[in-house]
N, C-alpha and C. Protein backbone atom coordinates (compact mmCIF):
# COMPACT_ATOMS: atom_id res chain seq x y z
N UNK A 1 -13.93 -2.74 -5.40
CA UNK A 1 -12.59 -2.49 -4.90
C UNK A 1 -11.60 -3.26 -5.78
N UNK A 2 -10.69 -2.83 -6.13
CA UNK A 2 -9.48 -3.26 -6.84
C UNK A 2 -8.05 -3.66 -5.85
N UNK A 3 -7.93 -4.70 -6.68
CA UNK A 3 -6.27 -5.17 -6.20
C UNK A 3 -5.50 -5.16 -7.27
N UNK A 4 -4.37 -5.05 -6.63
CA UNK A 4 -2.89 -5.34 -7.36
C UNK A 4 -1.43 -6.18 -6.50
N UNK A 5 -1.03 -6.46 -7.44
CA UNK A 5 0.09 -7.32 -7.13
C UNK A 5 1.14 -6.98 -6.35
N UNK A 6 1.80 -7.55 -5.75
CA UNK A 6 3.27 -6.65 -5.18
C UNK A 6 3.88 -6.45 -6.54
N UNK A 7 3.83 -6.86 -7.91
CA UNK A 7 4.89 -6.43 -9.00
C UNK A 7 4.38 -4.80 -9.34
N UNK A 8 3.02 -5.08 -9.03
CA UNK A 8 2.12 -3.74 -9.93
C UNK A 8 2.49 -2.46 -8.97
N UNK A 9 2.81 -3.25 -7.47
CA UNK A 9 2.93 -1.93 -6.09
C UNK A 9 4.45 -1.34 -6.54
N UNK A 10 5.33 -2.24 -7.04
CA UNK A 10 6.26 -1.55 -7.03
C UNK A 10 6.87 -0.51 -8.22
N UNK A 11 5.31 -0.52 -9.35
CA UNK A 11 5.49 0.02 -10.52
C UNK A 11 5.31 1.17 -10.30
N UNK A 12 3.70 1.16 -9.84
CA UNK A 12 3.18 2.33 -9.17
C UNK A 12 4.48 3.01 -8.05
N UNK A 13 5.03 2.92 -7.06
CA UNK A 13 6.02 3.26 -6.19
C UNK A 13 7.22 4.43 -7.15
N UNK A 14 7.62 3.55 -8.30
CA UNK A 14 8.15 4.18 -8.75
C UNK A 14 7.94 5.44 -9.57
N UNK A 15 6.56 5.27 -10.05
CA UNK A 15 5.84 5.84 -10.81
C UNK A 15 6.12 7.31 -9.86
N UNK A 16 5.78 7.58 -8.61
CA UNK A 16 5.52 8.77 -7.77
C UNK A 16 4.64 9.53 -7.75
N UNK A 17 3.44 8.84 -8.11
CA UNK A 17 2.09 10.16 -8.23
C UNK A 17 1.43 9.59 -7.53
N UNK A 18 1.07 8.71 -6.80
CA UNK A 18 0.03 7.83 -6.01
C UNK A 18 0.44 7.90 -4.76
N UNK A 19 -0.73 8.31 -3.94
CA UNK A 19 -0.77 7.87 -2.49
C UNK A 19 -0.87 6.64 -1.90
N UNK A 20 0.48 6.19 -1.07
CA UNK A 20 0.49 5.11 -1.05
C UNK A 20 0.65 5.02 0.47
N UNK A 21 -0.39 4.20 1.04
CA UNK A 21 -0.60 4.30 2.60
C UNK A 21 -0.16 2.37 3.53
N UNK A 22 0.28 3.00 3.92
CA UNK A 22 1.32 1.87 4.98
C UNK A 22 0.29 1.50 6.40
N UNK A 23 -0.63 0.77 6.59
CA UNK A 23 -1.66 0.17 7.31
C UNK A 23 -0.86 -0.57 8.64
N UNK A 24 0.22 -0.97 8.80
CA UNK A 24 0.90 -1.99 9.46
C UNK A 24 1.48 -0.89 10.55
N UNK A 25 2.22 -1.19 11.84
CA UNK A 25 2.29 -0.25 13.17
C UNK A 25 3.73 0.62 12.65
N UNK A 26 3.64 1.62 13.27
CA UNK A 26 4.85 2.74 13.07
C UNK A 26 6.38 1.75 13.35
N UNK A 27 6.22 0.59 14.20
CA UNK A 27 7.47 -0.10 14.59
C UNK A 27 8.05 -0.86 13.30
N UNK A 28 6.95 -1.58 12.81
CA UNK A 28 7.12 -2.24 11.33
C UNK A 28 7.18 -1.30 10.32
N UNK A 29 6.47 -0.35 10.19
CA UNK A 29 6.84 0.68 8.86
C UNK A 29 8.43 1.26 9.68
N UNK A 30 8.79 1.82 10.46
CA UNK A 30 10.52 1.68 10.65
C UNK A 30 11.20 1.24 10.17
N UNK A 31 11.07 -0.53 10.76
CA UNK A 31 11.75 -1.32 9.88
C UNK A 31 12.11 -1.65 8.64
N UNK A 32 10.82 -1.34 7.95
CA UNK A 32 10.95 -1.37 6.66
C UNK A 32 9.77 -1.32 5.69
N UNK A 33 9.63 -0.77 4.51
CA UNK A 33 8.22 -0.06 4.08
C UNK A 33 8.70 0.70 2.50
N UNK A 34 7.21 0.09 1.49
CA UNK A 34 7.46 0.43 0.36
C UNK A 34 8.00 2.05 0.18
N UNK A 35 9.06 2.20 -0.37
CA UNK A 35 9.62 3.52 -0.97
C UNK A 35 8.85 4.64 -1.59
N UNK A 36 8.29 5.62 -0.52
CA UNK A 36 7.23 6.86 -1.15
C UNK A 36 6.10 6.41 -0.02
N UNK A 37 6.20 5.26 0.63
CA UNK A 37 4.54 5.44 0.84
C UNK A 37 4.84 6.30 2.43
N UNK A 38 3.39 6.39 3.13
CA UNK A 38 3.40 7.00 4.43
C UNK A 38 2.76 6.05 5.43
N UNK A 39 2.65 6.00 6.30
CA UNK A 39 2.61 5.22 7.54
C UNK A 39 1.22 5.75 8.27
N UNK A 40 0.17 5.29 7.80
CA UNK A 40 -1.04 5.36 8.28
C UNK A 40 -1.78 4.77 8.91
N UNK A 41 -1.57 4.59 10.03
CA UNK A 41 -2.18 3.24 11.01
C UNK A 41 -3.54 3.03 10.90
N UNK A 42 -4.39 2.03 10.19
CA UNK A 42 -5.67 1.86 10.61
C UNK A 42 -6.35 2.94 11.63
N UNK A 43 -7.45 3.82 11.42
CA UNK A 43 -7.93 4.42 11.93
C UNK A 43 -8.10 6.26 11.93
N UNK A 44 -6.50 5.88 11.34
CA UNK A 44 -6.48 7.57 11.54
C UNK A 44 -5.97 8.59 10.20
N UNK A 45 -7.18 8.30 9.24
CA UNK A 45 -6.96 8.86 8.25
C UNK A 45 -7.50 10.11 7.85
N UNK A 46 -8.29 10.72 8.61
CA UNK A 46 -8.77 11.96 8.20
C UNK A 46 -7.88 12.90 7.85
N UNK A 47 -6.59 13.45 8.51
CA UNK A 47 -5.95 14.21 7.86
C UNK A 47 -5.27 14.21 7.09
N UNK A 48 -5.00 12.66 6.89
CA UNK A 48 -4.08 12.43 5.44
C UNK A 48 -4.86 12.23 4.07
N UNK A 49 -5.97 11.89 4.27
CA UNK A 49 -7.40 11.99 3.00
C UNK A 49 -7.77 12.56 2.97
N UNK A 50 -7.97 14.07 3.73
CA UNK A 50 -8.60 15.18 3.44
C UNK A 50 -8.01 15.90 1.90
N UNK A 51 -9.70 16.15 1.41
CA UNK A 51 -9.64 16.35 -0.22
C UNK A 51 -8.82 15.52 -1.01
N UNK A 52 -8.54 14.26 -1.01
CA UNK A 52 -7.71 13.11 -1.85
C UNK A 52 -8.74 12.68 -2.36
N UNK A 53 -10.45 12.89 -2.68
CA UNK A 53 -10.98 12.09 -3.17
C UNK A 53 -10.74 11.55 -4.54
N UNK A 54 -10.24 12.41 -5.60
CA UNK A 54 -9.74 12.19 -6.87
C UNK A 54 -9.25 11.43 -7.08
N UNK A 55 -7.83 11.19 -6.08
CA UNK A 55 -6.93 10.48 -5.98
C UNK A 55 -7.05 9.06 -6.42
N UNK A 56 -6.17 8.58 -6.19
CA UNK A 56 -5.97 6.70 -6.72
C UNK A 56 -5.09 6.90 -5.82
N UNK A 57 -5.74 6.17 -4.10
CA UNK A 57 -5.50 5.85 -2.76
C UNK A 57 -4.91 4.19 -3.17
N UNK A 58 -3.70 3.83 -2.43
CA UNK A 58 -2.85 2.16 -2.54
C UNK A 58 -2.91 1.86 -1.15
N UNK A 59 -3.26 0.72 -1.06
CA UNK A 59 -2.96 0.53 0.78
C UNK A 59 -2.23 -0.93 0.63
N UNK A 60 -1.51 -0.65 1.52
CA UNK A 60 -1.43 -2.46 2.26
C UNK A 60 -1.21 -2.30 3.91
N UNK A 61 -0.84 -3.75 4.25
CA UNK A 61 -1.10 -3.86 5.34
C UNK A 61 0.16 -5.35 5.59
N UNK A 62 0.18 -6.18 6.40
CA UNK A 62 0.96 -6.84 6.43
C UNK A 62 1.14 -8.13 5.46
N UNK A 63 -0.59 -8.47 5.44
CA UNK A 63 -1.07 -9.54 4.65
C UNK A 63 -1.80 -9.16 3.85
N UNK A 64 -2.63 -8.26 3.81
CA UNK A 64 -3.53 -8.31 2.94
C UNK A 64 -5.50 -8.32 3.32
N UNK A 65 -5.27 -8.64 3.85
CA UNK A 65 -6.77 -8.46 4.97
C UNK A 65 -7.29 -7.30 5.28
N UNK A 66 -6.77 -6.77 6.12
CA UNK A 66 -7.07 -5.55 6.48
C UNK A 66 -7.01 -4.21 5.46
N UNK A 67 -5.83 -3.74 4.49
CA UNK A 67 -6.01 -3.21 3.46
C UNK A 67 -7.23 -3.69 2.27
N UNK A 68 -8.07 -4.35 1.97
CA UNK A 68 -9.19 -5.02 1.56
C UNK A 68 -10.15 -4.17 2.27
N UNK A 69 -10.14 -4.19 3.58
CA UNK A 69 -11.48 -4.69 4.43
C UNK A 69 -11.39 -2.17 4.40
N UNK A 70 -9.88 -2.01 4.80
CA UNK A 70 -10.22 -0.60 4.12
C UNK A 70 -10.47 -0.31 3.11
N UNK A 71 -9.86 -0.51 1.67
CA UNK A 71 -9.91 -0.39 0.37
C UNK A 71 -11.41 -0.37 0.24
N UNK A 72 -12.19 -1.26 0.89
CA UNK A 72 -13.82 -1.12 0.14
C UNK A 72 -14.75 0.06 1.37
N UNK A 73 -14.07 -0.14 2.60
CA UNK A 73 -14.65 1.24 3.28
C UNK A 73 -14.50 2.52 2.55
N UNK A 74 -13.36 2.81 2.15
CA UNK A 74 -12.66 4.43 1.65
C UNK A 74 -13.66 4.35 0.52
N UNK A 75 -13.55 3.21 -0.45
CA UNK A 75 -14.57 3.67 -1.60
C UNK A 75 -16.07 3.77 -1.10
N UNK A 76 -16.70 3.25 -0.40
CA UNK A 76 -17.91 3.49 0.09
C UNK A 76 -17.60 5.22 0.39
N UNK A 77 -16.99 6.07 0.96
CA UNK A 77 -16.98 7.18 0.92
C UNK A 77 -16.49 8.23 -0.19
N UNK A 78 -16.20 7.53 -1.42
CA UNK A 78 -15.39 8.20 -2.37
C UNK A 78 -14.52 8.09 -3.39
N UNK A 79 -13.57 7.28 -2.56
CA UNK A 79 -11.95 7.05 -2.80
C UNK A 79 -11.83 6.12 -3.53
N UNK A 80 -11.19 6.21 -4.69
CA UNK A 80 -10.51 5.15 -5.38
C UNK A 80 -9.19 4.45 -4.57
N UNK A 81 -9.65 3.10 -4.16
CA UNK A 81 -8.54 2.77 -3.64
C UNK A 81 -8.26 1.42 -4.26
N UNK A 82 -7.04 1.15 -4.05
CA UNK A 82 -6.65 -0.04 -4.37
C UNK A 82 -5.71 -0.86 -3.19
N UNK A 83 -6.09 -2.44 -3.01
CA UNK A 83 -5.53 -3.20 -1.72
C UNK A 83 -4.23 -4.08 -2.82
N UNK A 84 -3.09 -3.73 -2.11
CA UNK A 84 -2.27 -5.12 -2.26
C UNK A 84 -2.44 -6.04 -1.89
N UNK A 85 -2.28 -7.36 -3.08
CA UNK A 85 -2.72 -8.48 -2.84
C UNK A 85 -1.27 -9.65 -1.75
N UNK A 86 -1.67 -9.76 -0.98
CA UNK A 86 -0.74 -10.54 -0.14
C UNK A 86 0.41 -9.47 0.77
N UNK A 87 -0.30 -7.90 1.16
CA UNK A 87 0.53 -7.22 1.67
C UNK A 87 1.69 -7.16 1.10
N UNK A 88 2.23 -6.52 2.20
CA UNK A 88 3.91 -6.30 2.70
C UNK A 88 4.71 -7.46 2.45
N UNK A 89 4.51 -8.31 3.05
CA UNK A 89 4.96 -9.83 2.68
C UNK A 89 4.76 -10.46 1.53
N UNK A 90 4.21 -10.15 0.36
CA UNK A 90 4.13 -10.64 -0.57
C UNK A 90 5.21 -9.37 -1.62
N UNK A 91 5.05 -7.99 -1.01
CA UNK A 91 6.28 -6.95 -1.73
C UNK A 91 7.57 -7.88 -1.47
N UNK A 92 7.41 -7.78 0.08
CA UNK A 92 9.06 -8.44 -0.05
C UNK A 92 9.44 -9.70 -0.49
N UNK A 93 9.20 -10.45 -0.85
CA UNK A 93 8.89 -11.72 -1.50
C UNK A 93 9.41 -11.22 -3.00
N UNK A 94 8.16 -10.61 -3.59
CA UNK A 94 8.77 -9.97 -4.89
C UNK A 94 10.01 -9.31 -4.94
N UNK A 95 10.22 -8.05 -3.93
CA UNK A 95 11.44 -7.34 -3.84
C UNK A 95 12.78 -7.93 -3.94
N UNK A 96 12.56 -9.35 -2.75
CA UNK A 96 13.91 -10.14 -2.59
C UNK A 96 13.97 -11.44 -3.98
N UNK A 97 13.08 -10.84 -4.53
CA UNK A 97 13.67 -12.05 -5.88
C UNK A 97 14.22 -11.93 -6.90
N UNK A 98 13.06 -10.23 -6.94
CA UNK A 98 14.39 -9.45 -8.21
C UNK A 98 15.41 -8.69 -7.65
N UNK A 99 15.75 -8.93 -6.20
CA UNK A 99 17.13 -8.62 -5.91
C UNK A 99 18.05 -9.57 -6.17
N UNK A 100 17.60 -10.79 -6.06
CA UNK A 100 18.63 -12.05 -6.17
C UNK A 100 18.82 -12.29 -7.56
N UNK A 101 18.10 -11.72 -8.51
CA UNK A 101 17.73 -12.39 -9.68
C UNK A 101 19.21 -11.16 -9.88
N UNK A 102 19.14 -9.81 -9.77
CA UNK A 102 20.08 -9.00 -10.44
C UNK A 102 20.83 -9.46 -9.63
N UNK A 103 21.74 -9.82 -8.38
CA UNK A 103 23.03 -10.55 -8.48
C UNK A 103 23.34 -11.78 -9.25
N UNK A 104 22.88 -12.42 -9.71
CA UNK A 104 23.33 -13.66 -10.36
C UNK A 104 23.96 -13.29 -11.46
C-alpha cells in the first residue's frame, strides 16, 4: 500500500483524473473536503468501485488510520490505492500555509 503527502493530495486534486474518496462522515465532508473528491463513508463502496479496478483509488480519512487500514483492504481485492498520510488534517495544515504564505 502506498502513501502520499497532503502536498502530493493536492497535486493529484488538481491533476483531475484520480478517484479521490472522502472516508470521514457526510457532516464533515459538508463542511469541508478536498476539491474533486466524493464522500464515501467507510463501508459503502461497492457502487462507487464498481469496475475502478485500473484505477489509482486516493483515500483519506480524518487522520490517517482508517484510510491505511482501507488502502491495504481495496488492494487485497485489486485496487491501486493510495492513503494520505496524516488525513484531512494534515491537507488543511498544508492548505492553510500556502494560503498564508500567498498573502504575505
Amino acid at each position: 500500500m502506498e502513501t502520499i503527502s497532503a502536498k502530493e493530495l493536492e497535486r493529484y486534486a488538481r491533476e483531475g483524473k484520480y478517484l479521490i474518496i472522502d472516508l470521514r462522515s457526510k457532516a464533515d465532508f459538508r463542511r469541508d473536503h478536498v476539491c474533486g473528491a466524493v464522500n464515501v463513508p467507510q463501508g459503502r463502496f461497492c457502487g462507487e468501485l464498481s469496475g475502478r479496478q485500473g484505477e489509482t483509488v486516493i483515500l483519506y480519512c480524518d487522520r490517517g488510520a482508517l484510510s491505511m487500514s482501507v488502502s491495504r483492504e481495496l488492494e487485497r481485492h485489486g485496487y491501486r490505492a493510495k492513503s494520505v498520510v496524516g488525513g484531512f488534517r494534515a491537507y488543511l495544515e498544508q492548505r492553510n500555509a500556502r494560503e498564508e504564505k500567498n498573502v504575505k
